[in-house]
N, C-alpha and C. Protein backbone atom coordinates (compact mmCIF):
# COMPACT_ATOMS: atom_id res chain seq x y z
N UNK A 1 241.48 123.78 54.89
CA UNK A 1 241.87 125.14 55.19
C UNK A 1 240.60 125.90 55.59
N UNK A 2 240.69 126.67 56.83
CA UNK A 2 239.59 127.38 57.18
C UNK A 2 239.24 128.52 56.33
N UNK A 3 238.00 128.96 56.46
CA UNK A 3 237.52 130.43 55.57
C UNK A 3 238.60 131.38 56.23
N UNK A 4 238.78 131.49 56.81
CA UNK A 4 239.54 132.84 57.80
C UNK A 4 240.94 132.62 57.45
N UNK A 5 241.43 131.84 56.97
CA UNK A 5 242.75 131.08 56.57
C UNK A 5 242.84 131.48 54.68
N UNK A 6 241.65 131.10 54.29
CA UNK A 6 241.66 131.63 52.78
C UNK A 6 241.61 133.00 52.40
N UNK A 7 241.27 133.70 53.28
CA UNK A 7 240.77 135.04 53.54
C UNK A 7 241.92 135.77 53.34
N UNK A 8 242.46 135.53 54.62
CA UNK A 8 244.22 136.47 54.68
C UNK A 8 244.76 135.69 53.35
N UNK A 9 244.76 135.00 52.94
CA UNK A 9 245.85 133.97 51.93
C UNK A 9 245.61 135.21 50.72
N UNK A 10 244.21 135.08 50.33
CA UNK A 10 244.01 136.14 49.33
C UNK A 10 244.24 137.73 49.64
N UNK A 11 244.02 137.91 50.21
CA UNK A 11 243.99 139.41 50.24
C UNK A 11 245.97 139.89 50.41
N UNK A 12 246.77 139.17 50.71
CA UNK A 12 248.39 138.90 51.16
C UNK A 12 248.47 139.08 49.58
N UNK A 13 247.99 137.80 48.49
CA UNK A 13 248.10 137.81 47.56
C UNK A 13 247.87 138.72 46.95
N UNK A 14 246.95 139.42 46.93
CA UNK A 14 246.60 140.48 46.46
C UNK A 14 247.68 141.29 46.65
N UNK A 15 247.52 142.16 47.87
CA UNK A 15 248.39 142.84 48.37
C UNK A 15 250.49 142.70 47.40
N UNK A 16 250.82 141.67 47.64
CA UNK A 16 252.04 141.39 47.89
C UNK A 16 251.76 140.88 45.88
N UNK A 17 251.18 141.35 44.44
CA UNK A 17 250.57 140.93 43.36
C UNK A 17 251.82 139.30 42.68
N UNK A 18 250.85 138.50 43.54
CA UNK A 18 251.12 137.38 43.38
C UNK A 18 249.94 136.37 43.45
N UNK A 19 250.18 135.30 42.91
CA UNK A 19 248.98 134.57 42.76
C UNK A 19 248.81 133.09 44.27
N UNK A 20 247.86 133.38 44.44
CA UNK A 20 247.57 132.68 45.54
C UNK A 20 247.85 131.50 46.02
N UNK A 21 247.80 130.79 44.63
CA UNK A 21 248.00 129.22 44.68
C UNK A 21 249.46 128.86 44.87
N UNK A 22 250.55 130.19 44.14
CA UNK A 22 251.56 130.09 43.88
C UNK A 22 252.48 130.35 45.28
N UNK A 23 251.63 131.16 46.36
CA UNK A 23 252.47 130.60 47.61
C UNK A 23 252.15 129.76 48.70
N UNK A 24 251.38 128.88 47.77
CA UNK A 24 251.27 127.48 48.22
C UNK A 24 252.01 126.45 47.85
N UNK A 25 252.84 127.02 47.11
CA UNK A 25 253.83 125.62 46.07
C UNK A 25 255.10 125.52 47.12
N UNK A 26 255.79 124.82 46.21
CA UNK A 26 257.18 124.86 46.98
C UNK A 26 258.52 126.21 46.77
N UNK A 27 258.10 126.98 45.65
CA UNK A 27 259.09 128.27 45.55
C UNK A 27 259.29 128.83 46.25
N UNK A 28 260.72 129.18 45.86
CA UNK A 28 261.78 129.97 47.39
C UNK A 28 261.92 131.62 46.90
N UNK A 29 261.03 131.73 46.03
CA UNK A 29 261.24 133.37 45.35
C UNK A 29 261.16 134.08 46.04
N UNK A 30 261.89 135.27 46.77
CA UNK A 30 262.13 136.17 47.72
C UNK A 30 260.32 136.59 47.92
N UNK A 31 259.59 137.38 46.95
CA UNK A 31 258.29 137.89 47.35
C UNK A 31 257.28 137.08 47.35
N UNK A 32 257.77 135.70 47.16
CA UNK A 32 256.62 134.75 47.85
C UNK A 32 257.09 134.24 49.05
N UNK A 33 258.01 134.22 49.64
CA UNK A 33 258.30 134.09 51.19
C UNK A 33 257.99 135.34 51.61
N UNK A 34 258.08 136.70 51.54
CA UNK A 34 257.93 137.68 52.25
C UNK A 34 256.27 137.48 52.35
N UNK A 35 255.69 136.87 51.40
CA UNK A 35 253.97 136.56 51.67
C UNK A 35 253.72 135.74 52.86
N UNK A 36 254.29 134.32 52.35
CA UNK A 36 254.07 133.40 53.60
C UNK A 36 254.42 134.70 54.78
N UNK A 37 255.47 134.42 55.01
CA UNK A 37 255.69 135.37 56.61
C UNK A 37 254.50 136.31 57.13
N UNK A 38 253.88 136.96 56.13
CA UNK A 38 252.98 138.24 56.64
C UNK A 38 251.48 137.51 56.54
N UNK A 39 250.90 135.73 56.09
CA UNK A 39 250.35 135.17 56.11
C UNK A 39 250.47 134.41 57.72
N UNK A 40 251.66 134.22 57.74
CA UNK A 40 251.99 133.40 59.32
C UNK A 40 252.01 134.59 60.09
N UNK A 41 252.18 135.36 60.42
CA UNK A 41 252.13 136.72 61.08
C UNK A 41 250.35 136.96 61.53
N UNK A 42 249.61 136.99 60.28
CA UNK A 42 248.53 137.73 60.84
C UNK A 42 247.61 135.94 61.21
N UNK A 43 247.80 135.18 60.95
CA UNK A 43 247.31 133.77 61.28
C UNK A 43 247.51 133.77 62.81
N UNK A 44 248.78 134.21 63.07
CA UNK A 44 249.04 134.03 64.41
C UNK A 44 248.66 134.90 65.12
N UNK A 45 248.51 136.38 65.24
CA UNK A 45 247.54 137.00 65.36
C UNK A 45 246.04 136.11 65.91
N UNK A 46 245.71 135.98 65.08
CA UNK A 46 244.13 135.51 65.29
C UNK A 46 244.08 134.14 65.82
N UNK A 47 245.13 133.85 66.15
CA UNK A 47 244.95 132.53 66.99
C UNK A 47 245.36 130.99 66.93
N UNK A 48 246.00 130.98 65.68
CA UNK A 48 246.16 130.19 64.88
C UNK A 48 247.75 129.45 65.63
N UNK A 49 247.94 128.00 66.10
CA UNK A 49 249.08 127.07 65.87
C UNK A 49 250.11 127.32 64.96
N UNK A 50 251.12 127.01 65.27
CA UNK A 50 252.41 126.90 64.08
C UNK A 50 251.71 125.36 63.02
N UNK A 51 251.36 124.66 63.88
CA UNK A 51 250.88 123.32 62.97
C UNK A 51 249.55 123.73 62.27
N UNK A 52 248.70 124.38 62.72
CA UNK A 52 247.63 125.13 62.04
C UNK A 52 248.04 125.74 60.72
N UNK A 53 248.94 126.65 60.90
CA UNK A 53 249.73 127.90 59.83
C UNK A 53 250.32 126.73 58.88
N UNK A 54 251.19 125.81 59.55
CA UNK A 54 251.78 125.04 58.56
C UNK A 54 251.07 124.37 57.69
N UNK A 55 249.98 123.79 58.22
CA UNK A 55 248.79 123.00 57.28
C UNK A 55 248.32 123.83 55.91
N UNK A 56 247.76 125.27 56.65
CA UNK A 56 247.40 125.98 55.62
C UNK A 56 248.38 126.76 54.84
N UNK A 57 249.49 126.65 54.85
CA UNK A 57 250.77 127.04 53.52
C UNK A 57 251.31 126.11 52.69
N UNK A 58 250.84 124.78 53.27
CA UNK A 58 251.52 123.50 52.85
C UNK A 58 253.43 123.65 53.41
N UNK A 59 253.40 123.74 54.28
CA UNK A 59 255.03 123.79 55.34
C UNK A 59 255.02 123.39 56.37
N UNK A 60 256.11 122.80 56.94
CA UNK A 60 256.47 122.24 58.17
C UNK A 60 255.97 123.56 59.43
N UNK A 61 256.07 122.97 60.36
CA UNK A 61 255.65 123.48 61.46
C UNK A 61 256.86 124.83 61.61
N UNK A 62 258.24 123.74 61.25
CA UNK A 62 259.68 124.58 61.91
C UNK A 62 259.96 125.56 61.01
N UNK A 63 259.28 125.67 59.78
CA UNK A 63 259.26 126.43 58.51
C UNK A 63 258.33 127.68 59.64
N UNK A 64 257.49 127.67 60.00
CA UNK A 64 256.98 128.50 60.57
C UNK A 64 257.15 129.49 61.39
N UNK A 65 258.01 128.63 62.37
CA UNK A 65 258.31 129.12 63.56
C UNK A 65 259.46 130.04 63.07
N UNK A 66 260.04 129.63 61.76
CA UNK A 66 261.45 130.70 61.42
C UNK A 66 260.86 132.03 61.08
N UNK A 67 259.65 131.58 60.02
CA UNK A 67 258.73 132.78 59.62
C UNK A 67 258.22 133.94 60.90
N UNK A 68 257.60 133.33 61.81
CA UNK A 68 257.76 134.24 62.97
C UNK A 68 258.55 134.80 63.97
N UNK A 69 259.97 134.25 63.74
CA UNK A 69 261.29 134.09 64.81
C UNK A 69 260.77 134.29 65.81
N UNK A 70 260.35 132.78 66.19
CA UNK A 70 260.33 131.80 67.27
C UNK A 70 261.34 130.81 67.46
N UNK A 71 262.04 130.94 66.79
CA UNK A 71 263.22 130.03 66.73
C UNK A 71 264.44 129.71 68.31
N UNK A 72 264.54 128.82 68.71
CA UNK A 72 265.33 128.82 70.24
C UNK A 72 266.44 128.02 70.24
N UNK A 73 266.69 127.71 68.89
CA UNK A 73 268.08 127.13 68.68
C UNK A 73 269.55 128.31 68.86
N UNK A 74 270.11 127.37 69.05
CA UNK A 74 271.78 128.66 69.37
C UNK A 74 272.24 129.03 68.02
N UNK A 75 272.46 130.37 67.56
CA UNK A 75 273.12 130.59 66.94
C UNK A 75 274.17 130.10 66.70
N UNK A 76 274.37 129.23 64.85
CA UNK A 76 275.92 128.95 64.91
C UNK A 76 276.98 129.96 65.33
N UNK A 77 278.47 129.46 65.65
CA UNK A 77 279.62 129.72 66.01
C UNK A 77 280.18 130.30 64.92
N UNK A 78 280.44 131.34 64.51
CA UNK A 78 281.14 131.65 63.37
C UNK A 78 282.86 131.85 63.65
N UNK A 79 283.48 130.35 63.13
CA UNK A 79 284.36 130.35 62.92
C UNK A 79 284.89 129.66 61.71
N UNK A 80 286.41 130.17 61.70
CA UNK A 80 286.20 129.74 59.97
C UNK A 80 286.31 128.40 59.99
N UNK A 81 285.88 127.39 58.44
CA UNK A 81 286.22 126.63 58.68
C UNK A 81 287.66 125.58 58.46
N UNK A 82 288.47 126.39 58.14
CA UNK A 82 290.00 125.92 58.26
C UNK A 82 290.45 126.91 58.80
N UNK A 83 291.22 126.35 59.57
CA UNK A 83 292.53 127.22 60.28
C UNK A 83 294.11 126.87 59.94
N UNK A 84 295.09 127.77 59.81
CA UNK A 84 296.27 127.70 59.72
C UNK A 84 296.40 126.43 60.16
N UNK A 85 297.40 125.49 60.01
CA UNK A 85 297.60 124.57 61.69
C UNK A 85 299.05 125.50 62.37
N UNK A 86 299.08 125.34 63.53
CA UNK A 86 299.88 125.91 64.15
C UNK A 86 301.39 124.90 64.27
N UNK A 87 302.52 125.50 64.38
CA UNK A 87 303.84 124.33 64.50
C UNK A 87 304.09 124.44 66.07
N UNK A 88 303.96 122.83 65.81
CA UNK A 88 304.82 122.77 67.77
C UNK A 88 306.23 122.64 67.68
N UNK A 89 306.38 123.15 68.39
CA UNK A 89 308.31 123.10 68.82
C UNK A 89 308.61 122.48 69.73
N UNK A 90 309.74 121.47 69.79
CA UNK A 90 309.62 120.74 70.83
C UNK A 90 311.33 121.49 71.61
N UNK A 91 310.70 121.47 72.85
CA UNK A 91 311.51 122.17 73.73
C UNK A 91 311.86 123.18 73.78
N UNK A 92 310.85 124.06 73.38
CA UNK A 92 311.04 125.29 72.97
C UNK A 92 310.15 126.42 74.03
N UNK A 93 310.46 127.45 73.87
CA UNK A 93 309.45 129.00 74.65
C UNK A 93 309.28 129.51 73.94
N UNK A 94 308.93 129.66 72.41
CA UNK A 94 308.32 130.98 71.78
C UNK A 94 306.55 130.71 72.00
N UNK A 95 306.18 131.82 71.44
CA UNK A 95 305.13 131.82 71.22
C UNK A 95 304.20 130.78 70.64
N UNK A 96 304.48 130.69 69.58
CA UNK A 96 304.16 129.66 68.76
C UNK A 96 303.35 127.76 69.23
N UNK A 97 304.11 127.85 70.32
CA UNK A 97 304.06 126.48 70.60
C UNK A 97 302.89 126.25 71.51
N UNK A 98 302.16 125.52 71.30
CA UNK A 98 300.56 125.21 71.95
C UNK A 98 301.19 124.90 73.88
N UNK A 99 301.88 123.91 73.47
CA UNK A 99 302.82 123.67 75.02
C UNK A 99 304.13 124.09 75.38
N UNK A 100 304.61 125.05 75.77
CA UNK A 100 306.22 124.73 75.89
C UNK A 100 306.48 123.90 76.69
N UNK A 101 307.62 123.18 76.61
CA UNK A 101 308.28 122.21 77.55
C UNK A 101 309.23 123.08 78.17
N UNK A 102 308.54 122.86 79.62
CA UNK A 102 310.04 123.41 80.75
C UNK A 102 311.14 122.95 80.27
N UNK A 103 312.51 123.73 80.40
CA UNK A 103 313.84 122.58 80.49
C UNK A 103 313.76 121.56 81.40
N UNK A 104 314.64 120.84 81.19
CA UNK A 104 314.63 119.93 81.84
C UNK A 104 316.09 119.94 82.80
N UNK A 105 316.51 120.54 84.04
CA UNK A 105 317.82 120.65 84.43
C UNK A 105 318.23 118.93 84.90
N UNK A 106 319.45 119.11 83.90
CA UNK A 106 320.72 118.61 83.77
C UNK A 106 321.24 117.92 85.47
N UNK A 107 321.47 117.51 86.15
CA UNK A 107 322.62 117.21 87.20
C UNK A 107 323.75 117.85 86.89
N UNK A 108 324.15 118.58 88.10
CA UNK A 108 325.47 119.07 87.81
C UNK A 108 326.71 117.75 87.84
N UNK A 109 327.82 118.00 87.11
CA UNK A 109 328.75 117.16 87.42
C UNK A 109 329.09 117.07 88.78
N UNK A 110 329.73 116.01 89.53
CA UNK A 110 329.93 115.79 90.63
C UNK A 110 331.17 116.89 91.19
N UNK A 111 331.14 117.35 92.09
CA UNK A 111 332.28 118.28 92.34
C UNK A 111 333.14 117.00 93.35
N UNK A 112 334.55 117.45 92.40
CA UNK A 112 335.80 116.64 92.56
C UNK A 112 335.83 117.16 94.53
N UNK A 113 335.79 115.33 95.24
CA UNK A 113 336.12 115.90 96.85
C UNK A 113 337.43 116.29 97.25
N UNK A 114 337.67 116.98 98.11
CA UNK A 114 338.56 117.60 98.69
C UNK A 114 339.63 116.01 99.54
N UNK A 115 340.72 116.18 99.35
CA UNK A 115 341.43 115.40 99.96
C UNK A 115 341.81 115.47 101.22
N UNK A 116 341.77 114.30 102.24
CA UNK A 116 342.64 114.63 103.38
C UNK A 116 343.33 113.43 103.62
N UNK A 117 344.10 113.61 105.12
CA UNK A 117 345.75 112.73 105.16
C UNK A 117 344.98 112.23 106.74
N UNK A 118 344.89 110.74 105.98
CA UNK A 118 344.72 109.75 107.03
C UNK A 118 346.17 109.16 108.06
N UNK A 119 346.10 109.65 109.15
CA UNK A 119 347.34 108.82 109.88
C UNK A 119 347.20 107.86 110.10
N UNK A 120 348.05 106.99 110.00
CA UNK A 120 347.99 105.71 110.34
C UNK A 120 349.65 105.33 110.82
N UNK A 121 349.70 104.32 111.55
CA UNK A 121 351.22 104.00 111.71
C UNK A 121 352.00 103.01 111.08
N UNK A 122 351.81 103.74 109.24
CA UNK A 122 352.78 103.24 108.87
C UNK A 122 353.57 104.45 108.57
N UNK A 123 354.28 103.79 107.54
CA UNK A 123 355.80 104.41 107.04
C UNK A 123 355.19 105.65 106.61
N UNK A 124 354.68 105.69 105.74
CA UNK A 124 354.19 107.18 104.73
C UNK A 124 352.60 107.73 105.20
N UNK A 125 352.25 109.02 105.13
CA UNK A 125 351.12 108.92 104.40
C UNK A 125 350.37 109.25 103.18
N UNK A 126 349.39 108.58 103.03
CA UNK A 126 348.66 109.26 101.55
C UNK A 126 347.57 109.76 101.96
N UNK A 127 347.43 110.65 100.99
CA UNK A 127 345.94 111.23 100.59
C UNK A 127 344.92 110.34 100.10
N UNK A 128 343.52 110.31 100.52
CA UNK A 128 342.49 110.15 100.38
C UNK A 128 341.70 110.73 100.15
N UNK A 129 340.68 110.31 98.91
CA UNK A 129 339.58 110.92 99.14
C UNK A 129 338.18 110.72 99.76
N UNK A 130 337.39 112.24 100.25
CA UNK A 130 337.03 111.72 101.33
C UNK A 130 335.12 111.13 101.06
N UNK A 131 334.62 110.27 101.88
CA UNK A 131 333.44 109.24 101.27
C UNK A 131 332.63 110.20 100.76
């Protein structure tokens, strides 16, 4: 760790009355992260790498980069994580249904043909129906 690195470390400590060594450990105590951050803040300032900063806090690089929001990942999606499930209806139009199914039209019944009277030379005639 550089002099200029121990420097801010203490005086943060000071400042922020916490002990020096102690935000070097691994604790997640709200006013020893608000240290780191204002430690990675003025580090970076003066010139200092995220892998630099990280060395001298004992933290990952990506620990860092959150500390300074540098961060370029996408915000999660906030959705919940269960949903109703929805009911499909089959053959149906309400709302409800992810797909409706068109009807499906039917064929009409055949319409009965109209008859007519074939001549012919015999005796009678009959009705036919016609092709």
């Amino acid at each position: 760790m550089t002099p200029l690195a121990r420097k801010i470390i203490d005086e943060v400590a000071e400042a922020h009355d916490v002990c020096p060594t102690s935000i070097l450990t691994k604790s997640r105590q709200q006013r020893l992260v608000f240290a780191r951050v204002e430690i990675a803040k003025r580090l970076r300032a003066h010139g200092y790498t995220t892998t630099q900063i990280g060395r001298a806090l004992n933290r990952n690089h990506c620990t860092v980069c959150f500390y300074l929001g540098n961060t370029t990942t996408k915000k999660p999606k906030l959705q919940p994580k269960w949903k109703r499930p929805r009911v499909r209806h089959l053959n149906c139009y309400c709302k409800l249904c992810y797909f409706p199914v068109e009807p499906v039209e039917e064929p009409a019944p055949p319409t009965p043909k109209r008859p007519y009277v074939v001549a012919y030379a015999g005796a009678s005639y009959r009705w036919k129906e016609r092709a």
